[in-house]
Protein backbone atom coordinates (compact mmCIF):
# COMPACT_ATOMS: atom_id res chain seq x y z
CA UNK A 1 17.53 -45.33 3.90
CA UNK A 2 15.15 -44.63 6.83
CA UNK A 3 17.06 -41.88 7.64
CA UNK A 4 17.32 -40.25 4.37
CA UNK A 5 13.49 -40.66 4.31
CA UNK A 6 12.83 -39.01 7.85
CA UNK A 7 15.33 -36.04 6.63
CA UNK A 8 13.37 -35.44 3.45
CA UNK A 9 9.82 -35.29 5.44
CA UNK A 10 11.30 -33.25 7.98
CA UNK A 11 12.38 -30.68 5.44
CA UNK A 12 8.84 -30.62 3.34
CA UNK A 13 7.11 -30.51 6.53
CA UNK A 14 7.99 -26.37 6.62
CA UNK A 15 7.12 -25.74 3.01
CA UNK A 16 3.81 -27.55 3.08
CA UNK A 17 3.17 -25.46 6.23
CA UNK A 18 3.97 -22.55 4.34
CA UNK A 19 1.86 -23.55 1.49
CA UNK A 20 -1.31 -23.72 3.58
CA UNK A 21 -0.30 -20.66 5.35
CA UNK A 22 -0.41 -18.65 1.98
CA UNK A 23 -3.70 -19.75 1.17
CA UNK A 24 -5.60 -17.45 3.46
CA UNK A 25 -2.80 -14.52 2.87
CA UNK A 26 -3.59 -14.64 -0.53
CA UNK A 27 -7.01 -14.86 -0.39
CA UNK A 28 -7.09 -11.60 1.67
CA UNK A 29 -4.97 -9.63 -1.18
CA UNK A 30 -7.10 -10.99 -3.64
CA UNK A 31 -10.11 -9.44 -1.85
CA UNK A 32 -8.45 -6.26 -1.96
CA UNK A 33 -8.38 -6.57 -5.67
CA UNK A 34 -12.35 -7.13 -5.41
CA UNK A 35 -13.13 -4.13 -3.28
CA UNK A 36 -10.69 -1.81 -5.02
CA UNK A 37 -9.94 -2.98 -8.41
CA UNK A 38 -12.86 -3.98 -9.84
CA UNK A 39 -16.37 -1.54 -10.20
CA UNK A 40 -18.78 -4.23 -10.68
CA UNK A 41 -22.52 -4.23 -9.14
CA UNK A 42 -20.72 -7.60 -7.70
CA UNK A 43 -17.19 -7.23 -6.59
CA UNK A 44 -17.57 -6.26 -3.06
CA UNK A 45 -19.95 -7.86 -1.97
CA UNK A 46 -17.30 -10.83 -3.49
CA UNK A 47 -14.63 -8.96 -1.66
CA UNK A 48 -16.11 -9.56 1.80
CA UNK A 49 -17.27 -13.15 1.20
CA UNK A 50 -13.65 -13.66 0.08
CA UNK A 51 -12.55 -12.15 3.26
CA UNK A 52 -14.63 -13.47 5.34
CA UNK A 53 -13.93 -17.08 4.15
CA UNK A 54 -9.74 -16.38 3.92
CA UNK A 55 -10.20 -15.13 7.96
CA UNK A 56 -12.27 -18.84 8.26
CA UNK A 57 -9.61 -20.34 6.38
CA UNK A 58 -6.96 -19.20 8.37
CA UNK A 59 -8.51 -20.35 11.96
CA UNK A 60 -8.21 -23.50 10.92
CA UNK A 61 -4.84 -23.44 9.47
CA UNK A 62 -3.32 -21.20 11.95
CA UNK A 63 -4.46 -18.76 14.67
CA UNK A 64 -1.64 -16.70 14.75
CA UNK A 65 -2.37 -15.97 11.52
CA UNK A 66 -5.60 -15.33 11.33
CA UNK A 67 -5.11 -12.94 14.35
CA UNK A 68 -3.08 -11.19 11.89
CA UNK A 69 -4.99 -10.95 8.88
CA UNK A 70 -8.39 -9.95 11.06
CA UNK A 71 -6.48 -6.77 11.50
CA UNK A 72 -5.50 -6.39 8.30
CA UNK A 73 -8.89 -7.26 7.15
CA UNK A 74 -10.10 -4.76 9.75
CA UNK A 75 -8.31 -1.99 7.82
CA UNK A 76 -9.64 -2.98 4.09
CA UNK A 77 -13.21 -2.89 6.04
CA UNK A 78 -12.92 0.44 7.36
CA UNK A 79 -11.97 1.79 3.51
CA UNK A 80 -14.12 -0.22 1.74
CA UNK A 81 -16.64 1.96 3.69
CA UNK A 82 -15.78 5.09 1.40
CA UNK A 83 -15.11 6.18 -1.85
CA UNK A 84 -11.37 6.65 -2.46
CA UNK A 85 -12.27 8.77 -5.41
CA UNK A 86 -9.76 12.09 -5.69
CA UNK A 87 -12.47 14.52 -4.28
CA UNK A 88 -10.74 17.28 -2.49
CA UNK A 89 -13.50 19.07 -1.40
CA UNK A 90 -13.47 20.04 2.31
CA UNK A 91 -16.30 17.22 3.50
CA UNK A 92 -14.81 14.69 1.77
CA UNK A 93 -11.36 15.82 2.04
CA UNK A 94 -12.37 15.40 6.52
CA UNK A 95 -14.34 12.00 5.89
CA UNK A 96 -11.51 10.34 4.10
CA UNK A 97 -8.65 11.75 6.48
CA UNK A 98 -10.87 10.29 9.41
CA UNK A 99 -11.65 6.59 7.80
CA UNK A 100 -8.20 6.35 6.88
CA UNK A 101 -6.46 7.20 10.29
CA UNK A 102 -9.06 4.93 11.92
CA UNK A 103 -7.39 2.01 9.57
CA UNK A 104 -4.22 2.69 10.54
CA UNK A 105 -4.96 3.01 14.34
CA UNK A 106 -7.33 0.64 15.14
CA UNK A 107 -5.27 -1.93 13.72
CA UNK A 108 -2.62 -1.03 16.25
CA UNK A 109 -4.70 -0.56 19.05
CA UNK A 110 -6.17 -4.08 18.95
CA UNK A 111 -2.68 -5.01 18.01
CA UNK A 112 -0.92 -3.18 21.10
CA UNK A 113 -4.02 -3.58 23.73
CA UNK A 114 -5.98 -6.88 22.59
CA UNK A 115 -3.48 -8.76 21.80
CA UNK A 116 -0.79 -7.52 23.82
CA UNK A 117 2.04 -7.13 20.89
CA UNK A 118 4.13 -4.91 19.20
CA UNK A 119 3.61 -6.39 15.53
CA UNK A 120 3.02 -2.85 14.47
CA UNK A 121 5.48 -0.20 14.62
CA UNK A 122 5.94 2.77 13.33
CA UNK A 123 9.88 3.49 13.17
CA UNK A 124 10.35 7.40 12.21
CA UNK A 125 14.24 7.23 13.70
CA UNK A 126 16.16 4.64 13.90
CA UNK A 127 19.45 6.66 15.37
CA UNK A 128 21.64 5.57 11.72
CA UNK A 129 22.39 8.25 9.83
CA UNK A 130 21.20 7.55 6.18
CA UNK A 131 24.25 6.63 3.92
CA UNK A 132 25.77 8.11 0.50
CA UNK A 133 23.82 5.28 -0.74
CA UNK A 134 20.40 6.06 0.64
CA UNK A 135 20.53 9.88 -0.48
CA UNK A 136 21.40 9.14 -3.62
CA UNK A 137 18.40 6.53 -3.57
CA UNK A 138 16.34 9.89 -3.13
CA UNK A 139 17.93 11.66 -6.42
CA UNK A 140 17.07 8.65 -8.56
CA UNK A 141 13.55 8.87 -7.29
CA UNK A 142 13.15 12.13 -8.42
CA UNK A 143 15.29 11.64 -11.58
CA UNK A 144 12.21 7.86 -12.32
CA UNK A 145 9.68 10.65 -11.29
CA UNK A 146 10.80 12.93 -13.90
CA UNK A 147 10.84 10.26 -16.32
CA UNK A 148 8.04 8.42 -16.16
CA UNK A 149 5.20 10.09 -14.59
CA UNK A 150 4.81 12.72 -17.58
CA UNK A 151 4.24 10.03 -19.76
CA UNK A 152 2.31 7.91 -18.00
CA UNK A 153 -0.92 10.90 -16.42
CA UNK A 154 -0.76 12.81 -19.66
CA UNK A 155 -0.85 10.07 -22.12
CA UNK A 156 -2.82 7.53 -20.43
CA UNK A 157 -5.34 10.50 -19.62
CA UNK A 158 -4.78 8.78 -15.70
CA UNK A 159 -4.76 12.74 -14.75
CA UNK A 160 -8.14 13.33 -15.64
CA UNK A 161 -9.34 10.99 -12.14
CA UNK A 162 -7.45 14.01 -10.24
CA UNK A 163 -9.66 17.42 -10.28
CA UNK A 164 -8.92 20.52 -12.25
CA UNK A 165 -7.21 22.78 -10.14
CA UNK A 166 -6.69 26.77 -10.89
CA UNK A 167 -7.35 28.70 -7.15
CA UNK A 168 -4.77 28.87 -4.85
CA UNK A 169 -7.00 27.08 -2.16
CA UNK A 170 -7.48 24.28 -4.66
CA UNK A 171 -3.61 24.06 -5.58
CA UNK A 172 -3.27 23.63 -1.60
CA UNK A 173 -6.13 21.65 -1.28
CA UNK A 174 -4.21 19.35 -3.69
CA UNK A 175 -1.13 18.91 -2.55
CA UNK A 176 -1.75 18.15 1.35
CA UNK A 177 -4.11 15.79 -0.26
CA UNK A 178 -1.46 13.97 -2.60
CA UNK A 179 0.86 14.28 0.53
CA UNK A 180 -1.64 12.76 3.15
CA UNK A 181 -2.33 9.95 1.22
CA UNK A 182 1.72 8.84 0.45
CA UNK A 183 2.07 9.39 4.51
CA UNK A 184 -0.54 7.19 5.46
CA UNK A 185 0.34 4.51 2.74
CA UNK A 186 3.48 4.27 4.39
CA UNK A 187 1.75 3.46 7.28
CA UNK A 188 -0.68 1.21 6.23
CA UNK A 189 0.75 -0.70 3.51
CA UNK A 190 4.00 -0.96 4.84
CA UNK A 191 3.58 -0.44 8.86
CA UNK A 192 0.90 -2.17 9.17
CA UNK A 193 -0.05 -4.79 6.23
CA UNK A 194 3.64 -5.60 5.58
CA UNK A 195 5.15 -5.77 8.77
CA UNK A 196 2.36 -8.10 9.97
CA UNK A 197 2.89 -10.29 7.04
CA UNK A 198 6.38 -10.73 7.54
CA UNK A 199 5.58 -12.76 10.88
CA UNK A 200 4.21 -15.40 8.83
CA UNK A 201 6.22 -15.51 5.15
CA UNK A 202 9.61 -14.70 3.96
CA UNK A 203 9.76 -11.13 3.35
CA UNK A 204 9.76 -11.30 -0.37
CA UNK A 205 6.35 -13.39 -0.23
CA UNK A 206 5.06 -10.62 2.14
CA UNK A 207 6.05 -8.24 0.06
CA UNK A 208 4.07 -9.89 -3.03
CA UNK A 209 1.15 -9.90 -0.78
CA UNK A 210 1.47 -6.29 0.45
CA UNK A 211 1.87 -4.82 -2.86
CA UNK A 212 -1.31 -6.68 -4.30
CA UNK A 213 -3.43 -4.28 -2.12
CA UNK A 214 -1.56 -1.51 -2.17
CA UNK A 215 -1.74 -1.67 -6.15
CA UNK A 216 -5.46 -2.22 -5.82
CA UNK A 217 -5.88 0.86 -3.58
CA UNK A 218 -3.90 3.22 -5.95
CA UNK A 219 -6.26 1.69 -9.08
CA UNK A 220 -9.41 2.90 -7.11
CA UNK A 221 -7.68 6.16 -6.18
CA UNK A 222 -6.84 6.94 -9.34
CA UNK A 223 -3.57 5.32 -11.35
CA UNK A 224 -5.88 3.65 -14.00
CA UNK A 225 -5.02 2.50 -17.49
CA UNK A 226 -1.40 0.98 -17.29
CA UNK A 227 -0.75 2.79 -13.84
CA UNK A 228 -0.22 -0.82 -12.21
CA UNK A 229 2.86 -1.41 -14.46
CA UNK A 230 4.02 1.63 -11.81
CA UNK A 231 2.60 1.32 -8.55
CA UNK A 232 2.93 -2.49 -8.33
CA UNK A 233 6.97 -1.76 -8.46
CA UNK A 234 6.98 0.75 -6.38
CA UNK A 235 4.76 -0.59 -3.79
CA UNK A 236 7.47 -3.83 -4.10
CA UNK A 237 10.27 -1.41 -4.06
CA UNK A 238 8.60 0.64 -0.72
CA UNK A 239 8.51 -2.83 1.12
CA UNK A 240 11.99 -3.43 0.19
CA UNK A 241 13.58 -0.35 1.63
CA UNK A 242 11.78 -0.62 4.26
CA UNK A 243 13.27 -3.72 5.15
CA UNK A 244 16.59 -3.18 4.07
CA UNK A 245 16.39 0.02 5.95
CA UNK A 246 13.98 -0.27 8.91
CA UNK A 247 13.26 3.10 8.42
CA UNK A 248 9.35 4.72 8.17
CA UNK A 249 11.27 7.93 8.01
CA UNK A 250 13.05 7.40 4.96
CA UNK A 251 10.48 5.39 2.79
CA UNK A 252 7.92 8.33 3.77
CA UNK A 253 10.58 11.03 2.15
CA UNK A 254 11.04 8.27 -1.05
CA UNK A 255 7.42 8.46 -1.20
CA UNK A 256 6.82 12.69 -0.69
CA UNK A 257 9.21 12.82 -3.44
CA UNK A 258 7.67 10.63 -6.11
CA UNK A 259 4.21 12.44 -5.15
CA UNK A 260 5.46 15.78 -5.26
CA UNK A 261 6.25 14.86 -9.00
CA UNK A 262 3.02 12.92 -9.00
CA UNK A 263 1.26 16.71 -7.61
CA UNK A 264 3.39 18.79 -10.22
CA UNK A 265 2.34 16.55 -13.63
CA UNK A 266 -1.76 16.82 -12.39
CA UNK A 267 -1.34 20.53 -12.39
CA UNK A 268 0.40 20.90 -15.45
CA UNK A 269 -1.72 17.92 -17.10
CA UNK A 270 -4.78 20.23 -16.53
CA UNK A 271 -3.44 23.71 -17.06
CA UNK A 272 -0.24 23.05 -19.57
CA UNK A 273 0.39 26.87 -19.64
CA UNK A 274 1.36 26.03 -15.73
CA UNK A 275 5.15 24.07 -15.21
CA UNK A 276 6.07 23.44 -18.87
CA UNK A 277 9.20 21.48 -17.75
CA UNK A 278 8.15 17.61 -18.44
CA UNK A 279 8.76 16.02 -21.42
CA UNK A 280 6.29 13.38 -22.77
C-alpha cells in the first residue's frame, strides 16, 4: 500500500511541476495579447505589469525558466516600442526593419554570450533533402492560400489595414515588406519564442504558447476581424513543421508562399481591375 502511495506521488510530482511552470509561460503570452491585441489607453501599460510580474513569477518557480522567458520578454519589449501598423513608407519601412532584427538578435546574443547556450538556432539546412511529402506540403499551401485568403481580406475589409498601392515603387515597397515580415516571424516566433519554450513544456504546450503571440502580433499588424480564426492555425501549424521537420528553411518557403498570396489579394483588394483570378 505504501508503495502504491510513493508511486502515485512520484508520478504527480512532474505534472504539478509542470503546472507551476506554465503559470509564468502563460502569463507572458497573455501579455502579448495586452500589448498587441488590445488598443486600449490601458493595455500596455497592463502588458508590462503582466510581464514584469510572470518574469517575478518565474524566479521563484524556476530560474531556468525565467532565464528563458526574460529573453523572450526582451523581444515583446523591443516591439512594443513601435507601431506595427502596415506603413511602408521608407522611414518607417527602416525603423521597423531595425526594431525587429534587434528582437531577433539580441535575444540570441544574450542567449549565445550571457548565458553561454545554444537555445536559439537558426537551422536554414539541415543536409535532408525535403520529401514527396514536404513538397507537396508546399502545393497545398498555395492551393489554402487560394482558398481562403480572398475571402477572408476582401470580405472582412482586413485589406483596408494594408495601404493602397498603384506605383511600381509602392508595389515593391509592398512586397519586400509582406516578405520581411514572414522571414523574421520565422525567426522570432518559431526560432526564438518556440524553440526556447520547448526546453520547458511538451512541444504541443509550447506550441499553444508560441502561437498566442504570434496571433497577437499579426492582429496589431493587420489580420483583424476574424483573421485569428487563420493565423492562430497557421502559427500552430508553423511550430509543427518546424518540429517535425527541424527545418527554418522550409517553414520560411511555407510561409513566402502563403504571403505571396497574402501580397497578391491586397493588390487586387485595392485595385480589382489588377489580378482578377480569386474567387470570393
Amino acid at each position: 500500500m505504501h508503495d502504491t502511495t510513493r508511486a502515485t506521488d512520484a508520478a504527480a510530482r512532474p505534472r504539478a511541476r509542470l503546472a507551476l511552470r506554465l503559470v509564468p509561460a502563460s502569463l507572458v503570452s497573455a501579455s502579448a495579447v495586452l500589448l498587441f491585441g488590445l488598443h486600449t489607453p490601458v493595455s500596455i501599460p497592463a502588458g508590462y505589469l503582466l510581464l514584469g510580474f510572470a518574469l517575478a513569477t518565474a524566479f521563484v518557480i524556476d530560474r531556468p525558466l525565467a532565464h528563458d522567458l526574460a529573453l523572450v520578454a526582451l523581444g515583446l519589449l523591443l516591439i512594443s516600442t513601435i507601431s506595427l501598423a502596415a506603413n511602408i513608407d521608407y522611414p518607417n519601412m527602416a525603423l521597423m526593419g531595425t526594431v525587429l532584427t534587434l528582437a531577433v538578435l539580441l535575444p540570441y546574443l544574450v542567449s549565445r554570450y550571457l548565458y553561454r547556450e545554444r537555445a536559439i538556432r537558426f537551422p536554414i539546412r539541415t543536409g535532408r533533402p525535403w520529401t514527396s511529402a514536404a513538397l507537396g506540403y508546399l502545393v497545398v499551401v498555395i492551393a489554402l492560400g487560394y482558398t481562403i485568403l480572398p475571402t477572408y481580406f476582401i470580405r472582412s475589409g482586413a485589406f483596408q489595414n494594408w495601404p493602397t498601392v498603384t506605383a511600381p515603387d509602392e508595389i515593391g515597397r509592398l512586397f519586400v515588406g509582406v516578405g520581411f515580415v514572414g522571414i523574421w516571424d520565422e525567426l522570432f516566433f518559431i526560432c526564438t519564442v518556440f524553440a526556447l519554450l520547448r526546453r520547458h513544456f511538451p512541444d504541443w504546450l509550447a506550441n499553444l504558447l508560441q502561437a498566442v503571440i504570434f496571433t497577437s502580433f499579426l492582429w496589431e499588424l493587420g489580420y483583424r476581424s476574424w483573421g485569428p480564426l487563420i493565423t492562430f492555425p497557421f502559427a500552430l501549424l508553423q511550430g509543427f513543421t518546424f518540429a517535425l521537420t527541424k527545418s527554418l528553411g522550409y517553414v520560411i518557403v511555407v510561409h513566402l508562399l502563403f504571403d505571396l498570396v497574402v501580397f497578391l489579394v491586397i493588390v487586387h483588394a485595392h485595385t480589382p481591375a489588377w489580378l482578377p483570378i480569386f474567387l470570393y
